[in-house]
C-alpha atoms as a PDB file:
ATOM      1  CA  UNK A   1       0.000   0.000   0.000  1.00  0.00           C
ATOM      2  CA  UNK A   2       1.568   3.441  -1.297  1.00  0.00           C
ATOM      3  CA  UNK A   3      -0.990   5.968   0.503  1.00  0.00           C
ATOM      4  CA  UNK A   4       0.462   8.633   1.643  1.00  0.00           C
ATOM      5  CA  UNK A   5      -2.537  10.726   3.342  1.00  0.00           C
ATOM      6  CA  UNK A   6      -4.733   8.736   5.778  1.00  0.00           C
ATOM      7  CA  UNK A   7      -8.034   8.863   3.795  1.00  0.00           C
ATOM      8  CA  UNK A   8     -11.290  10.368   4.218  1.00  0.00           C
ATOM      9  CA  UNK A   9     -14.386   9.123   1.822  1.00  0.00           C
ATOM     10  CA  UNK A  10     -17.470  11.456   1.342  1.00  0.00           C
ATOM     11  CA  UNK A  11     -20.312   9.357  -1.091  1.00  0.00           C
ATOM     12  CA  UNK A  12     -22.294  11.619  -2.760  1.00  0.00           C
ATOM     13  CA  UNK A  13     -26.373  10.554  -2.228  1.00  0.00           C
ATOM     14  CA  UNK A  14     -27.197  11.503  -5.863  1.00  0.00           C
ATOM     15  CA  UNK A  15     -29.445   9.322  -8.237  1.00  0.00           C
ATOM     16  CA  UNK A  16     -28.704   7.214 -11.076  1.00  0.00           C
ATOM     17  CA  UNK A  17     -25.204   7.814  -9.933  1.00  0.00           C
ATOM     18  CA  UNK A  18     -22.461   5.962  -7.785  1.00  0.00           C
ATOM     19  CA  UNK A  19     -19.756   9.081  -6.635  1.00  0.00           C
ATOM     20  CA  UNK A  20     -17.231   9.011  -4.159  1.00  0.00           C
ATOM     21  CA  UNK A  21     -14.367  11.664  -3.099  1.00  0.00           C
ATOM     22  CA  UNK A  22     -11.565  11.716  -1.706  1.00  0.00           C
ATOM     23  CA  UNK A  23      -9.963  14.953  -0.439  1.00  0.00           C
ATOM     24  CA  UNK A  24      -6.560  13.637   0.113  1.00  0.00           C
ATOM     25  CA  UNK A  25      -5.115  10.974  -1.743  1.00  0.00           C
ATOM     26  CA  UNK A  26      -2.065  12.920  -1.480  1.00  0.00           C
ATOM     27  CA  UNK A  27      -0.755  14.956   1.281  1.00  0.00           C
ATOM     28  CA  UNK A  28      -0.016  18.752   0.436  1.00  0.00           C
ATOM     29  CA  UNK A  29       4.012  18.479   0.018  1.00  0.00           C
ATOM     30  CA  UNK A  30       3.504  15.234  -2.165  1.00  0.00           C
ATOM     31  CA  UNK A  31       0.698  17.150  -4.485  1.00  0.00           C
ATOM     32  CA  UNK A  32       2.696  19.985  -4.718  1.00  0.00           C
ATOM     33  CA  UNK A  33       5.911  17.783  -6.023  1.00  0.00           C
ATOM     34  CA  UNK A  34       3.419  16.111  -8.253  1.00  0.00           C
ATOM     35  CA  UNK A  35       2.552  18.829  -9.814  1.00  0.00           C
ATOM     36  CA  UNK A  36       5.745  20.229 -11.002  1.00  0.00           C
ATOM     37  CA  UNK A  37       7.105  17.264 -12.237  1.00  0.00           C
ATOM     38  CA  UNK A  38       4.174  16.263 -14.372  1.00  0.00           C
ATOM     39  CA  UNK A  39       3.992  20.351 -15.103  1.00  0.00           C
ATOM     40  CA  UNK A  40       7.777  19.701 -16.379  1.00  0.00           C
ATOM     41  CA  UNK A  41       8.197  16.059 -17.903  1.00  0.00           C
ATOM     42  CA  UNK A  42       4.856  14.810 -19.510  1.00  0.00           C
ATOM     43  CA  UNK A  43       4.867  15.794 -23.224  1.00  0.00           C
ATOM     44  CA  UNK A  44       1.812  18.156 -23.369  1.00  0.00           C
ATOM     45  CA  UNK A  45      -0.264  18.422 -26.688  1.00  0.00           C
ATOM     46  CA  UNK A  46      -2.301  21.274 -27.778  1.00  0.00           C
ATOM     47  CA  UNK A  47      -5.275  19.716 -30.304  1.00  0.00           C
ATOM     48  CA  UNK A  48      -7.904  21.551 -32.312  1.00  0.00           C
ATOM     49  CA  UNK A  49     -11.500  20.190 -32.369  1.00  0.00           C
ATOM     50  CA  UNK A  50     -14.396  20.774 -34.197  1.00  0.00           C
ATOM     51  CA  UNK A  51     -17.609  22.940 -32.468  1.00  0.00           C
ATOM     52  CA  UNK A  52     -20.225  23.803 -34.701  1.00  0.00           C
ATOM     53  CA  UNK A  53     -17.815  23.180 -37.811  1.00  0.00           C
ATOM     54  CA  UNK A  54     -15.448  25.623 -37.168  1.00  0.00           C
ATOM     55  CA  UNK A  55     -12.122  24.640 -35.797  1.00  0.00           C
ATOM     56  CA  UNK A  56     -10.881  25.846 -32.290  1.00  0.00           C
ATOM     57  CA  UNK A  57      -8.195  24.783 -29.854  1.00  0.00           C
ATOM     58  CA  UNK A  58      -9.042  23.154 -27.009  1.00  0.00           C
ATOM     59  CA  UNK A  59      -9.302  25.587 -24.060  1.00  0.00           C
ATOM     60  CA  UNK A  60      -6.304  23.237 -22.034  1.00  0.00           C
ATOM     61  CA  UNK A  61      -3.170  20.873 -23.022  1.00  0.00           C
ATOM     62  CA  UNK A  62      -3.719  17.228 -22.857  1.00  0.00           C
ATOM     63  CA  UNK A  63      -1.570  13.916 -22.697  1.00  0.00           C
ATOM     64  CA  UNK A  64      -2.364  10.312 -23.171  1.00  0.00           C
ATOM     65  CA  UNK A  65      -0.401   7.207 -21.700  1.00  0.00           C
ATOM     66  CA  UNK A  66      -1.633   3.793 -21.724  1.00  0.00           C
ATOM     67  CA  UNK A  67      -0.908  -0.047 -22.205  1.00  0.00           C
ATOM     68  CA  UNK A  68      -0.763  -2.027 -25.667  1.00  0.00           C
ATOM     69  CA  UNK A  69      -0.802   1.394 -27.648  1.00  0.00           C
ATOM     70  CA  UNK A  70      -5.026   1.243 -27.782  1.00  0.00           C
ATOM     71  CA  UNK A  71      -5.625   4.919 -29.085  1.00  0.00           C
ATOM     72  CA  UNK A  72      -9.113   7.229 -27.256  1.00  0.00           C
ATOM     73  CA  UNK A  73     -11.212   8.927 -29.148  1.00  0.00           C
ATOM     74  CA  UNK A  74     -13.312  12.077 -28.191  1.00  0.00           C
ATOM     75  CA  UNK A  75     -14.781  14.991 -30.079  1.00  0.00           C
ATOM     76  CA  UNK A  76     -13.373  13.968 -33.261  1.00  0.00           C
ATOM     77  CA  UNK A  77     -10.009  13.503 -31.754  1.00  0.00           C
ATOM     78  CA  UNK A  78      -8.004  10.142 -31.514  1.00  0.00           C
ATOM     79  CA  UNK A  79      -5.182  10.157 -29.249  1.00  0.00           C
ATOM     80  CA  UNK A  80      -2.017   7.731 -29.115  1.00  0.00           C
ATOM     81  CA  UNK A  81      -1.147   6.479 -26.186  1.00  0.00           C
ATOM     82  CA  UNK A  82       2.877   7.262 -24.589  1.00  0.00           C
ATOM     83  CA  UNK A  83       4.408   4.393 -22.440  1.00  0.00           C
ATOM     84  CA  UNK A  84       3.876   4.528 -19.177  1.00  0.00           C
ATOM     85  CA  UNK A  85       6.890   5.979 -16.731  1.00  0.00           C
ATOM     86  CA  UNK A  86       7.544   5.544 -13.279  1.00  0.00           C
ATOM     87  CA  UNK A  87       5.917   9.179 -12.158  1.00  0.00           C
ATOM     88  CA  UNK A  88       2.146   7.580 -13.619  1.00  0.00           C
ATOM     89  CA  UNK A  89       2.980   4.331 -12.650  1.00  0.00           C
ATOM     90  CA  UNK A  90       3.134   5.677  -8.896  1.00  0.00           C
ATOM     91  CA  UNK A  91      -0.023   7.801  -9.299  1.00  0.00           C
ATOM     92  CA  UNK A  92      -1.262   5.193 -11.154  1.00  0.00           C
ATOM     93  CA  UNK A  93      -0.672   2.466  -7.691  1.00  0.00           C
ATOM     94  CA  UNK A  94      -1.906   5.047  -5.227  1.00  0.00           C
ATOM     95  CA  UNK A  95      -5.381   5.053  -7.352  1.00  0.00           C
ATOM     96  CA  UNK A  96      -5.480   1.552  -8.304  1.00  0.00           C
ATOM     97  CA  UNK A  97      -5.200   0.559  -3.833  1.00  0.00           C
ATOM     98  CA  UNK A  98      -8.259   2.691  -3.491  1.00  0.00           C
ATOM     99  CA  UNK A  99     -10.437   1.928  -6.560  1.00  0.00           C
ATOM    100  CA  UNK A 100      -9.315  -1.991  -6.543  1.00  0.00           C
ATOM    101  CA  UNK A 101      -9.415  -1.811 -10.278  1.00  0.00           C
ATOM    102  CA  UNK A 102      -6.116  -2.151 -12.585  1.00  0.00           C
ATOM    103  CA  UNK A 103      -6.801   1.102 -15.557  1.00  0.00           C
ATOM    104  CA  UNK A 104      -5.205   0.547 -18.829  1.00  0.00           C
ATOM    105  CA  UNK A 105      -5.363   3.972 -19.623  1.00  0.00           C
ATOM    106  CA  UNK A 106      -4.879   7.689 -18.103  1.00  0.00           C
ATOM    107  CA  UNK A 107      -6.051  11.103 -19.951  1.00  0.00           C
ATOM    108  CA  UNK A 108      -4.178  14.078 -18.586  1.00  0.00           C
ATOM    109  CA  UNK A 109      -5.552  17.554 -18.524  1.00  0.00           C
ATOM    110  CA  UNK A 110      -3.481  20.875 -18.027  1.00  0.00           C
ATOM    111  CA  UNK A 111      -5.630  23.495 -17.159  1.00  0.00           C
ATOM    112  CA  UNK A 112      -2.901  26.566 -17.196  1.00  0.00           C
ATOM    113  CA  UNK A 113      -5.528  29.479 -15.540  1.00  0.00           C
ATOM    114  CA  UNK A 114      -8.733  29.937 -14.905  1.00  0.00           C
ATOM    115  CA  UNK A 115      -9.554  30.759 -18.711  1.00  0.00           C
ATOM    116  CA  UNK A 116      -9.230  27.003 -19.689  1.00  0.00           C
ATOM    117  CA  UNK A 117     -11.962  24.943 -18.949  1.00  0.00           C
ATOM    118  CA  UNK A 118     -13.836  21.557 -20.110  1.00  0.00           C
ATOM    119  CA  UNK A 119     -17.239  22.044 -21.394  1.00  0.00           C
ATOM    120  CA  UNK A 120     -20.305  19.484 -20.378  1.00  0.00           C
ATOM    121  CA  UNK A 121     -19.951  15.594 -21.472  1.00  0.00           C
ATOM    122  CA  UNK A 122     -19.743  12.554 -19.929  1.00  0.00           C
ATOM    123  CA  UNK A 123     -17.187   9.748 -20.577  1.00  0.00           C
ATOM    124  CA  UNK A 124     -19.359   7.381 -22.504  1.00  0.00           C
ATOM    125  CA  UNK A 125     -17.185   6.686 -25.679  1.00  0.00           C
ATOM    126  CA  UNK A 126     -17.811   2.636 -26.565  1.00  0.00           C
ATOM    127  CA  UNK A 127     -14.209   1.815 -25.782  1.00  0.00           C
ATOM    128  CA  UNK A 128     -15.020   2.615 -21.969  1.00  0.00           C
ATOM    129  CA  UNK A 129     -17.889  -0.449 -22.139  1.00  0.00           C
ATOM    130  CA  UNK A 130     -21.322  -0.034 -20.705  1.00  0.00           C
ATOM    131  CA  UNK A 131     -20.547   1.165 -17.177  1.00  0.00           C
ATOM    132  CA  UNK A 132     -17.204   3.144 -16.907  1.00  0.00           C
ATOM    133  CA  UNK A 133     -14.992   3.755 -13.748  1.00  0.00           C
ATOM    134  CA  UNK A 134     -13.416   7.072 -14.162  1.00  0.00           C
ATOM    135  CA  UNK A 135     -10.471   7.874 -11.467  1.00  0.00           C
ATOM    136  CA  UNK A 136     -10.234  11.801 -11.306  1.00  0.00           C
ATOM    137  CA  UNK A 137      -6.671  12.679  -9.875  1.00  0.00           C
ATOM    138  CA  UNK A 138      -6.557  16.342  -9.276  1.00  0.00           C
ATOM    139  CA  UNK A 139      -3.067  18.457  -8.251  1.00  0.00           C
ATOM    140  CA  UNK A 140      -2.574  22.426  -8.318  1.00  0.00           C
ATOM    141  CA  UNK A 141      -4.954  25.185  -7.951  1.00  0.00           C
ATOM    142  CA  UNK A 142      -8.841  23.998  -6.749  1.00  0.00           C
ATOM    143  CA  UNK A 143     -11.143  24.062  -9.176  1.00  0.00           C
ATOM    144  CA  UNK A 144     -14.902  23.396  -9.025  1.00  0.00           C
ATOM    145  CA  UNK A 145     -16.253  19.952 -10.653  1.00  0.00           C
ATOM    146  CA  UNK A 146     -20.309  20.590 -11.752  1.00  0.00           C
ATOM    147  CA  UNK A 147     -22.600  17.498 -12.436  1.00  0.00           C
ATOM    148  CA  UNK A 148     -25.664  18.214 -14.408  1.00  0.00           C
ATOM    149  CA  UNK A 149     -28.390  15.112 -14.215  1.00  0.00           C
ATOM    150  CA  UNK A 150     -29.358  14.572 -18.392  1.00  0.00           C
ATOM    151  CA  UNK A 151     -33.315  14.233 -17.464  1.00  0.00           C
ATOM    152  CA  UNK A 152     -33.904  16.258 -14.171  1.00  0.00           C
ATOM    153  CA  UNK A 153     -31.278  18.950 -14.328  1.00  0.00           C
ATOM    154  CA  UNK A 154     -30.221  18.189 -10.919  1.00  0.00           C
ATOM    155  CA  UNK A 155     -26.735  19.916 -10.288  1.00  0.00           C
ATOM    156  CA  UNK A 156     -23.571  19.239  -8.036  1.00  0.00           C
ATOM    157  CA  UNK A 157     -20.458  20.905  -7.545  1.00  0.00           C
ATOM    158  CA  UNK A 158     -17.474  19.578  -5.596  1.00  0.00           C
ATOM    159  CA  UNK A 159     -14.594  21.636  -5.326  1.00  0.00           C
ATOM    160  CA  UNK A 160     -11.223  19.170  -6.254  1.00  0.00           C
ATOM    161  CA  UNK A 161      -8.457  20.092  -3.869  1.00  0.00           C
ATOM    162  CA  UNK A 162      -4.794  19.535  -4.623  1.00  0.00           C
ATOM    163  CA  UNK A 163      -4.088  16.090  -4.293  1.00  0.00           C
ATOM    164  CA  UNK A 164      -7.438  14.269  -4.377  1.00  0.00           C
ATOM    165  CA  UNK A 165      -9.416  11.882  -5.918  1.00  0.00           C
ATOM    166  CA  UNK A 166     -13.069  11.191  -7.544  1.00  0.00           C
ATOM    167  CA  UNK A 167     -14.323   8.236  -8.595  1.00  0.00           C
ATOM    168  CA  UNK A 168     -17.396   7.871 -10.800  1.00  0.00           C
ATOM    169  CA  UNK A 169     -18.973   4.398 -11.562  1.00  0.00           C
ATOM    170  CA  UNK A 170     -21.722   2.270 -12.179  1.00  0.00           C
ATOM    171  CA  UNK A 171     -24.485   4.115 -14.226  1.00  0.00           C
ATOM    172  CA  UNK A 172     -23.418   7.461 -13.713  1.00  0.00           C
ATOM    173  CA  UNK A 173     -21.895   8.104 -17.183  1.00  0.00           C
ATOM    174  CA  UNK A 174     -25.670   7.383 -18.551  1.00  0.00           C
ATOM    175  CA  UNK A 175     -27.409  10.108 -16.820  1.00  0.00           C
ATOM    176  CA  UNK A 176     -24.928  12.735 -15.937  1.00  0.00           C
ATOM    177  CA  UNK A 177     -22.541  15.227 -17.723  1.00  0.00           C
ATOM    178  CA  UNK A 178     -20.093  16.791 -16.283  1.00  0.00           C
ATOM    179  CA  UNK A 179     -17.460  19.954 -16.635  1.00  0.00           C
ATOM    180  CA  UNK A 180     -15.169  22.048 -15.866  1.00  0.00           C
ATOM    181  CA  UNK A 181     -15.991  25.979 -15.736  1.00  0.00           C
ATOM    182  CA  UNK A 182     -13.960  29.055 -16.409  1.00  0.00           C
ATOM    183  CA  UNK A 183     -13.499  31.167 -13.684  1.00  0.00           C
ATOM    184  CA  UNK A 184     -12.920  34.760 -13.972  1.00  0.00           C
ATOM    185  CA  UNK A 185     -10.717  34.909 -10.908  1.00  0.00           C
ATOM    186  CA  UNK A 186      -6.903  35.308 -11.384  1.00  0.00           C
ATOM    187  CA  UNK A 187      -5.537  31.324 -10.599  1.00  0.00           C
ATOM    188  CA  UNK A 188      -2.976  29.536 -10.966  1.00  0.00           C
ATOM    189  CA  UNK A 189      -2.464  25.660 -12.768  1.00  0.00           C
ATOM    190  CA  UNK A 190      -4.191  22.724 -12.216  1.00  0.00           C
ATOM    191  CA  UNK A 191      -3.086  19.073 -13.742  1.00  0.00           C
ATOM    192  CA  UNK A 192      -5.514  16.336 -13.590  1.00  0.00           C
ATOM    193  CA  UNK A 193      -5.534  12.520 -14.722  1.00  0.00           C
ATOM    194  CA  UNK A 194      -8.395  11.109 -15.253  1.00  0.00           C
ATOM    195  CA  UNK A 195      -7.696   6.558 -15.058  1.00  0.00           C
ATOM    196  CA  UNK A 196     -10.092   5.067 -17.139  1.00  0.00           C
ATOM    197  CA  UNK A 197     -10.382   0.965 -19.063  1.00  0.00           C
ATOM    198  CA  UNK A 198     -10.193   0.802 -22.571  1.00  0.00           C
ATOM    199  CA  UNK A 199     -11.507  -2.277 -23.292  1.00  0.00           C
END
């Protein structure tokens, strides 16, 4: 067992949806040192997608490691996997002793300020099978996570601290989206992986 941080559990009582956080996977020192050295050494990408059929950049810098080089596809854009290193492998461990799943597959996100963002979806691309477990590592500056319900319009927001974890399972993917605001305040960088199963 890697943990680091003694951990706390809150399960969120929402329906249609199994959601569980974790406010400190990692202590503050270890986030911190997390941070910079995914900030520094993962090989962040900066793709265009398609909105309306006109071509923008995504609002963010993204990454893709994985096993067996199976490429992920979303919003017209397929990504090839890197090899894993020993940084995401030990994320990868921590994440893995809590979720008691083995993920083939991690998506990182670099949000640089509070002008990137990640609009409403949910992570329901066929490659993820019928009922996905998405593994939500987050490190930097808090930002605030929104769940919209796809029938009711029910809402939650958690705020991801530096060095936590959320886990969404079972049918959630189904009937929620989720995002990622802008914020108009002046922040600072956040990184987040987000440990999914290609199938």
């Amino acid at each position: 067992m890697n943990l680091l941080f003694p951990q706390e559990k809150i399960v969120f009582d929402l329906p249609d949806a199994e959601i569980e956080y974790h406010p400190s996977l990692f202590d503050s020192e270890k986030s911190n040192e997390l941070f910079q050295l995914l900030k520094n050494e993962i090989p962040w990408q900066h793709d265009e997608i398609t909105v309306y059929g006109r071509k923008h950049f995504q609002p963010r810098l993204t990454s893709l490691y994985g096993n067996d080089g199976k490429p992920y596809g979303y919003s017209n854009i397929i990504m090839r996997p890197n090899r894993w290193n020993s940084l995401l492998m030990f994320i990868k461990n921590n994440v893995e002793s809590i979720c008691n799943e083995n993920f083939t597959t991690v998506l990182l996100n670099y949000y640089r300020d509070g002008k990137d963002s990640n609009g409403w979806h949910a992570d329901n691309e066929k490659e993820l099978g019928r009922n996905p477990i998405i593994a939500s590592v987050s490190f930097g500056v808090e930002r605030v996570f929104q769940l919209k319900h796809n029938v009711t319009n029910q809402r939650q927001s958690i705020n991801l601290e530096n060095g936590s974890l959320l886990v969404m399972k079972g049918a959630t993917q189904h009937f929620w989206k989720h995002q990622i605001p802008k914020s108009s305040k002046e922040i600072g960088a956040r990184i987040n992986l987000t440990f999914r199963i290609i199938k």
